[in-house]
Protein backbone atom coordinates (compact mmCIF):
# COMPACT_ATOMS: atom_id res chain seq x y z
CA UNK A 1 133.21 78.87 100.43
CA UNK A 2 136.48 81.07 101.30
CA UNK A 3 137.43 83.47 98.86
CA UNK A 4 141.10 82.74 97.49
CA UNK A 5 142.35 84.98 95.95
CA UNK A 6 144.29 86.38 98.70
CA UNK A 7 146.34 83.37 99.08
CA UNK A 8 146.70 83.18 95.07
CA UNK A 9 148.30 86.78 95.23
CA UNK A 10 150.35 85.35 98.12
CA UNK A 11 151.68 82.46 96.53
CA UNK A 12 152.78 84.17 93.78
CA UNK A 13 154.38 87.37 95.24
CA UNK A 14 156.06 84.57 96.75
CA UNK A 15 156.78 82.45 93.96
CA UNK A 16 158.45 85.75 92.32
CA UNK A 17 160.43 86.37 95.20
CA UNK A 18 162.35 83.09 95.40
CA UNK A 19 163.01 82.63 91.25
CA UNK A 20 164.16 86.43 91.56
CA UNK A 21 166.44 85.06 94.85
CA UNK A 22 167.56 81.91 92.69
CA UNK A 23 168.19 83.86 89.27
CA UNK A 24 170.42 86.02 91.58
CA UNK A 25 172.31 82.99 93.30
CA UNK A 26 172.92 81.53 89.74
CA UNK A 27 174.49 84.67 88.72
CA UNK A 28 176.68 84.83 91.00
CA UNK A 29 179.22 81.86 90.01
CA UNK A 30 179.63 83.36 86.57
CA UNK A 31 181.46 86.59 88.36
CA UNK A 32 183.18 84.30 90.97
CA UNK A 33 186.32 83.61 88.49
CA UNK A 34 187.14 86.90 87.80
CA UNK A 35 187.64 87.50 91.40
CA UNK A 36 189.77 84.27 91.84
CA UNK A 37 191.99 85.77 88.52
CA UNK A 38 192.31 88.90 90.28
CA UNK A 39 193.93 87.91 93.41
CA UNK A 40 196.12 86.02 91.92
């Protein structure tokens, strides 16, 4: 049998790489508005 705990650390180094990269999309449109007031 193949050890798998490599992938396991993999898959979640991973895993906490994209929800960090959505948590930072999904904080973006909050901040999007006050630009929009601004230039206007």
């Amino acid at each position: 049998m193949t050890d798998y705990s490599t992938a396991i650390i993999a898959m979640v180094a991973i895993t906490a790489v994209i929800t960090a990269g959505v948590v930072f999309v999904l904080k973006q449109p909050s901040d999007l508005p006050s630009v929009k007031k601004q230039q206007r």
